[in-house]
PDB file of N, CA and C in Angstrom:
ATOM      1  N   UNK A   1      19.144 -46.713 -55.618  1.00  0.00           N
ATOM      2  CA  UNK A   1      17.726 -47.055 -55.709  1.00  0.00           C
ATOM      3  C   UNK A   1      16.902 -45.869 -55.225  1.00  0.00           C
ATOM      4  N   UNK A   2      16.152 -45.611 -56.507  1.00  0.00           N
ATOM      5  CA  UNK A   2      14.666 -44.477 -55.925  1.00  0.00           C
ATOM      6  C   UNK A   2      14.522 -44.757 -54.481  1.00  0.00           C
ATOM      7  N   UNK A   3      13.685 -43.973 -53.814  1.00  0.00           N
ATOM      8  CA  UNK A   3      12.823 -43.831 -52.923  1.00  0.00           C
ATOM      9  C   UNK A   3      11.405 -44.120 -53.419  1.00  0.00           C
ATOM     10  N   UNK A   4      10.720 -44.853 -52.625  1.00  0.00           N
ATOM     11  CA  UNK A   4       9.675 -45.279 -53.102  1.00  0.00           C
ATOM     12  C   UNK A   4       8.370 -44.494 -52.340  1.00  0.00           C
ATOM     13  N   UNK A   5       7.017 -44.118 -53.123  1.00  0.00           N
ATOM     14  CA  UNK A   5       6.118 -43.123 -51.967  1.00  0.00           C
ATOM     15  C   UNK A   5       4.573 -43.741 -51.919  1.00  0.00           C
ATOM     16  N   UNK A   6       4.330 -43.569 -50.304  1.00  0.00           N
ATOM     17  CA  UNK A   6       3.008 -44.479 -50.205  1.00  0.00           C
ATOM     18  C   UNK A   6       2.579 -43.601 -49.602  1.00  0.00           C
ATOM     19  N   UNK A   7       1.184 -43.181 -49.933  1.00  0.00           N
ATOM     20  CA  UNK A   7       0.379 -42.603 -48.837  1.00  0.00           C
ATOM     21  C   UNK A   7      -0.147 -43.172 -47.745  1.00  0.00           C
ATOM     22  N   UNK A   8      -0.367 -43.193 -46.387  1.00  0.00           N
ATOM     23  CA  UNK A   8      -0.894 -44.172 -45.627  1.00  0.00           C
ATOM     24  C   UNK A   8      -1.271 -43.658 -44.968  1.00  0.00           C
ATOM     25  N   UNK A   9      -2.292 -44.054 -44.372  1.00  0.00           N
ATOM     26  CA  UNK A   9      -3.069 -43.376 -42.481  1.00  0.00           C
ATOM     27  C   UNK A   9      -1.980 -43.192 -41.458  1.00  0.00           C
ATOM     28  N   UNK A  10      -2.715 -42.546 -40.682  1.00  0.00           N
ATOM     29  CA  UNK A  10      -1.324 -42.050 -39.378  1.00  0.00           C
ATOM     30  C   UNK A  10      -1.095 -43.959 -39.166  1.00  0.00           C
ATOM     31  N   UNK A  11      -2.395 -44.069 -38.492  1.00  0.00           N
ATOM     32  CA  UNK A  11      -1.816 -45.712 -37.641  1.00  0.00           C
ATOM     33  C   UNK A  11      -1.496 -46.528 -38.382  1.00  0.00           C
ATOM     34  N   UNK A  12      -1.820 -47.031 -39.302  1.00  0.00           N
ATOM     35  CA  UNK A  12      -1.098 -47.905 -40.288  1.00  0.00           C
ATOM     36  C   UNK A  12       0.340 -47.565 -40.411  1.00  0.00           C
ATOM     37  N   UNK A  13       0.533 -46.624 -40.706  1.00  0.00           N
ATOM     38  CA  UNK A  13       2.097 -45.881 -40.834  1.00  0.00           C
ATOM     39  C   UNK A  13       3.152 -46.492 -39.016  1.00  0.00           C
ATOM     40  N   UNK A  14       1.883 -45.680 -38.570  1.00  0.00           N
ATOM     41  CA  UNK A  14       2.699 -46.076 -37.077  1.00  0.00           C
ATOM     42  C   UNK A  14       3.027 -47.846 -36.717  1.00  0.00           C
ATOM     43  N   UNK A  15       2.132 -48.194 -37.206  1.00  0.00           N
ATOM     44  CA  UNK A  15       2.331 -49.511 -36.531  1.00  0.00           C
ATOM     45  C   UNK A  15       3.577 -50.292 -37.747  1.00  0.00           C
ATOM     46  N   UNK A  16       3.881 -50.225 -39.029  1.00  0.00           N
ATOM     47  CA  UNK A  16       4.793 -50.369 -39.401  1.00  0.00           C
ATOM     48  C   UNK A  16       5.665 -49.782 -38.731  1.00  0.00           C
ATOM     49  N   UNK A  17       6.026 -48.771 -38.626  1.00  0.00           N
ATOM     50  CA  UNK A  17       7.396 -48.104 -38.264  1.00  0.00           C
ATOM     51  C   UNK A  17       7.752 -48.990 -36.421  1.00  0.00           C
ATOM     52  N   UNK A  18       6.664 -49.316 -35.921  1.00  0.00           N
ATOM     53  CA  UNK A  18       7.224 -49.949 -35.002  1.00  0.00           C
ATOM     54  C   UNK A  18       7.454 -51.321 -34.931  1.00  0.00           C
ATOM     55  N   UNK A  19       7.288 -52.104 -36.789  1.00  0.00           N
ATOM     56  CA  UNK A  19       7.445 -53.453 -36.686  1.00  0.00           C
ATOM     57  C   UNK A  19       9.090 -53.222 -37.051  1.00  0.00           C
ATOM     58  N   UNK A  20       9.034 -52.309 -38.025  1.00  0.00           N
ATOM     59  CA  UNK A  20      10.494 -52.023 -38.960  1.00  0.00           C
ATOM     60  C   UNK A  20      11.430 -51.610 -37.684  1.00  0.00           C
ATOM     61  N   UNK A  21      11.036 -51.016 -36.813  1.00  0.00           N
ATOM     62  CA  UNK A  21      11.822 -50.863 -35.526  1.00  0.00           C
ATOM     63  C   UNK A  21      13.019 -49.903 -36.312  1.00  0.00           C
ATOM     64  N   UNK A  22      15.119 -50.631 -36.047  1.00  0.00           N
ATOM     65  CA  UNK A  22      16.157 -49.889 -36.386  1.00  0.00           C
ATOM     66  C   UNK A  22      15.690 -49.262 -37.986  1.00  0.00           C
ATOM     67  N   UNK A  23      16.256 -48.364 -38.279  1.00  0.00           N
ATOM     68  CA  UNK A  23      16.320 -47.989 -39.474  1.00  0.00           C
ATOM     69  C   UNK A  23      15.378 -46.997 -39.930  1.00  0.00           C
ATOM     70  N   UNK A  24      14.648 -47.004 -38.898  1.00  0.00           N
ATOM     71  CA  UNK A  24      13.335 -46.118 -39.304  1.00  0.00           C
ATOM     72  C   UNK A  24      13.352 -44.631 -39.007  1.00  0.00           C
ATOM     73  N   UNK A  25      13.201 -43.459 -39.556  1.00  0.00           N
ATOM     74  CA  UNK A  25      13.265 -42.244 -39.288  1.00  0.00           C
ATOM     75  C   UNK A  25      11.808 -41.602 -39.321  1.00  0.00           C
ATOM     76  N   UNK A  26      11.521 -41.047 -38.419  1.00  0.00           N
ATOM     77  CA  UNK A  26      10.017 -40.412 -38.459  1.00  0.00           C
ATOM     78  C   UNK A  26      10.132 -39.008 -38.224  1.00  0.00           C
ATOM     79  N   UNK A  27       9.425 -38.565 -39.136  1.00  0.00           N
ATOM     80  CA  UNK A  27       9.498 -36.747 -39.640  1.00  0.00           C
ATOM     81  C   UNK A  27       8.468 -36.225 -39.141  1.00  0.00           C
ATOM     82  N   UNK A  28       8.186 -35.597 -37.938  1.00  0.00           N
ATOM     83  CA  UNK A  28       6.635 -34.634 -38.152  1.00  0.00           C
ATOM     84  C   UNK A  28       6.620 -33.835 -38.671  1.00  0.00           C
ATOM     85  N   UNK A  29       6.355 -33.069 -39.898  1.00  0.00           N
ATOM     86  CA  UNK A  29       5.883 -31.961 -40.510  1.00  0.00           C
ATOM     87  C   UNK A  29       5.362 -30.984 -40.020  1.00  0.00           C
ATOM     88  N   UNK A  30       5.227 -29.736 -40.306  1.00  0.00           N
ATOM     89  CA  UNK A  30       4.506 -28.871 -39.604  1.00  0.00           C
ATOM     90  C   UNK A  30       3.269 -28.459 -39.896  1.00  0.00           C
ATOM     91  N   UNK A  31       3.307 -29.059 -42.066  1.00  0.00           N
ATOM     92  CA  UNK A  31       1.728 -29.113 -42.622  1.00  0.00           C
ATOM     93  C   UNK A  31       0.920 -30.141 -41.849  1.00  0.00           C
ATOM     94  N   UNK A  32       1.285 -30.904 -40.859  1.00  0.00           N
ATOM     95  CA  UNK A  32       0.363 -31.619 -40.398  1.00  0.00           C
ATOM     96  C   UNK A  32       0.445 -33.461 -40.715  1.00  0.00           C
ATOM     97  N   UNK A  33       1.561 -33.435 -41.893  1.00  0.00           N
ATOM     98  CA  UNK A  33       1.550 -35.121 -42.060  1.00  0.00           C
ATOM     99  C   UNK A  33       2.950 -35.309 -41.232  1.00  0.00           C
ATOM    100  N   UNK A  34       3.496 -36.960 -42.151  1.00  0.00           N
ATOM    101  CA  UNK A  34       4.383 -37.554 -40.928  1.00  0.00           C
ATOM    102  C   UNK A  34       4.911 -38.039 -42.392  1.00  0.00           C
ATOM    103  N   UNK A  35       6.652 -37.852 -42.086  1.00  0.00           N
ATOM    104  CA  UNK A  35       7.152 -38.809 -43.291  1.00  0.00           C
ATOM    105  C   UNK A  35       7.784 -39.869 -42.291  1.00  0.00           C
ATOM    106  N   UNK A  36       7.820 -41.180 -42.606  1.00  0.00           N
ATOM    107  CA  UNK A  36       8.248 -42.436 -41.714  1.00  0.00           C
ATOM    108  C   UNK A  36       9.199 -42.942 -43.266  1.00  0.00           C
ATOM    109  N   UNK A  37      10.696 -42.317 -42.961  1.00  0.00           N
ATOM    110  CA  UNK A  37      11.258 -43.393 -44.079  1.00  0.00           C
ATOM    111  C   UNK A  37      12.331 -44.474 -43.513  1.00  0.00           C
ATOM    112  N   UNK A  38      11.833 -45.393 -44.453  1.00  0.00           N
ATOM    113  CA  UNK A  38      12.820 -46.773 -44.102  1.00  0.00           C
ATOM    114  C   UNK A  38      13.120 -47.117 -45.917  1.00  0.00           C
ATOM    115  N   UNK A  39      14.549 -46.993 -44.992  1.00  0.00           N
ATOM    116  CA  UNK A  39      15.367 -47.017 -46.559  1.00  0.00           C
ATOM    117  C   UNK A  39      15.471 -48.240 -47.305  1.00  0.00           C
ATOM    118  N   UNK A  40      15.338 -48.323 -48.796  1.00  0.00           N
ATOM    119  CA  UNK A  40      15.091 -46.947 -49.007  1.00  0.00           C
ATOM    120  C   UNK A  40      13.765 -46.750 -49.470  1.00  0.00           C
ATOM    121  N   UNK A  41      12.652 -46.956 -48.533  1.00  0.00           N
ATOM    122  CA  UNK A  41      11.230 -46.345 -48.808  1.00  0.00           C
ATOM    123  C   UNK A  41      10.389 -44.948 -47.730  1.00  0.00           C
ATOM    124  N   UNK A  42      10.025 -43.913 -48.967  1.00  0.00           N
ATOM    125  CA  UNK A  42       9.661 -43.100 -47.878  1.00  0.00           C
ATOM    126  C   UNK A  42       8.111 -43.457 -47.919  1.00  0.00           C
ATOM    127  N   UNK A  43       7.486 -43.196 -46.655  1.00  0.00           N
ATOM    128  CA  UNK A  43       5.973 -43.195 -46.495  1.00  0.00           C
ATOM    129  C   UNK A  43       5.674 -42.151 -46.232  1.00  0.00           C
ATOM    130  N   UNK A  44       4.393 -41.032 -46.665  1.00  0.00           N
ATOM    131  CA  UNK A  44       3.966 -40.073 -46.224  1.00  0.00           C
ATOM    132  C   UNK A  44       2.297 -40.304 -45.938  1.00  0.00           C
ATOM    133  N   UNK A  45       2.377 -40.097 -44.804  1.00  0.00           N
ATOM    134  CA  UNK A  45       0.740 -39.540 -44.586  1.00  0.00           C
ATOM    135  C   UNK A  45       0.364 -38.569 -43.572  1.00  0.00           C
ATOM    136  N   UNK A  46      -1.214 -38.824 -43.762  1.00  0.00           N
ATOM    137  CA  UNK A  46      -1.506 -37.493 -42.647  1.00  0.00           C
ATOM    138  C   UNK A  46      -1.351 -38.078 -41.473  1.00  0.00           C
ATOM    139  N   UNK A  47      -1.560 -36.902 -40.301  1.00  0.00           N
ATOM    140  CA  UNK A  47      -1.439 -37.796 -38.802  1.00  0.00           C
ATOM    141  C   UNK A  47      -2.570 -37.318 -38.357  1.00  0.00           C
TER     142      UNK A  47
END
């Protein structure tokens, strides 16, 4: 299964990734966004 891609606000992003809790991987970038993927969906936004 694809990976699926959402753009989202930092906090929106954040506050999923802390409902999704195990499974969740959070990327800081160095351009400045955040990839938060939970498999198999990636989320990217800015932070």
């Amino acid at each position: 299964m694809n990976p699926h891609y959402f753009t989202l606000d930092r906090e929106p992003a954040l506050e999923f990734v802390k409902e999704q809790g195990a499974g969740t991987l959070v990327t800081a970038r160095a351009d400045g966004t955040i990839d938060a993927t939970v498999m198999p969906i990636v989320f990217r936004g800015t932070t």
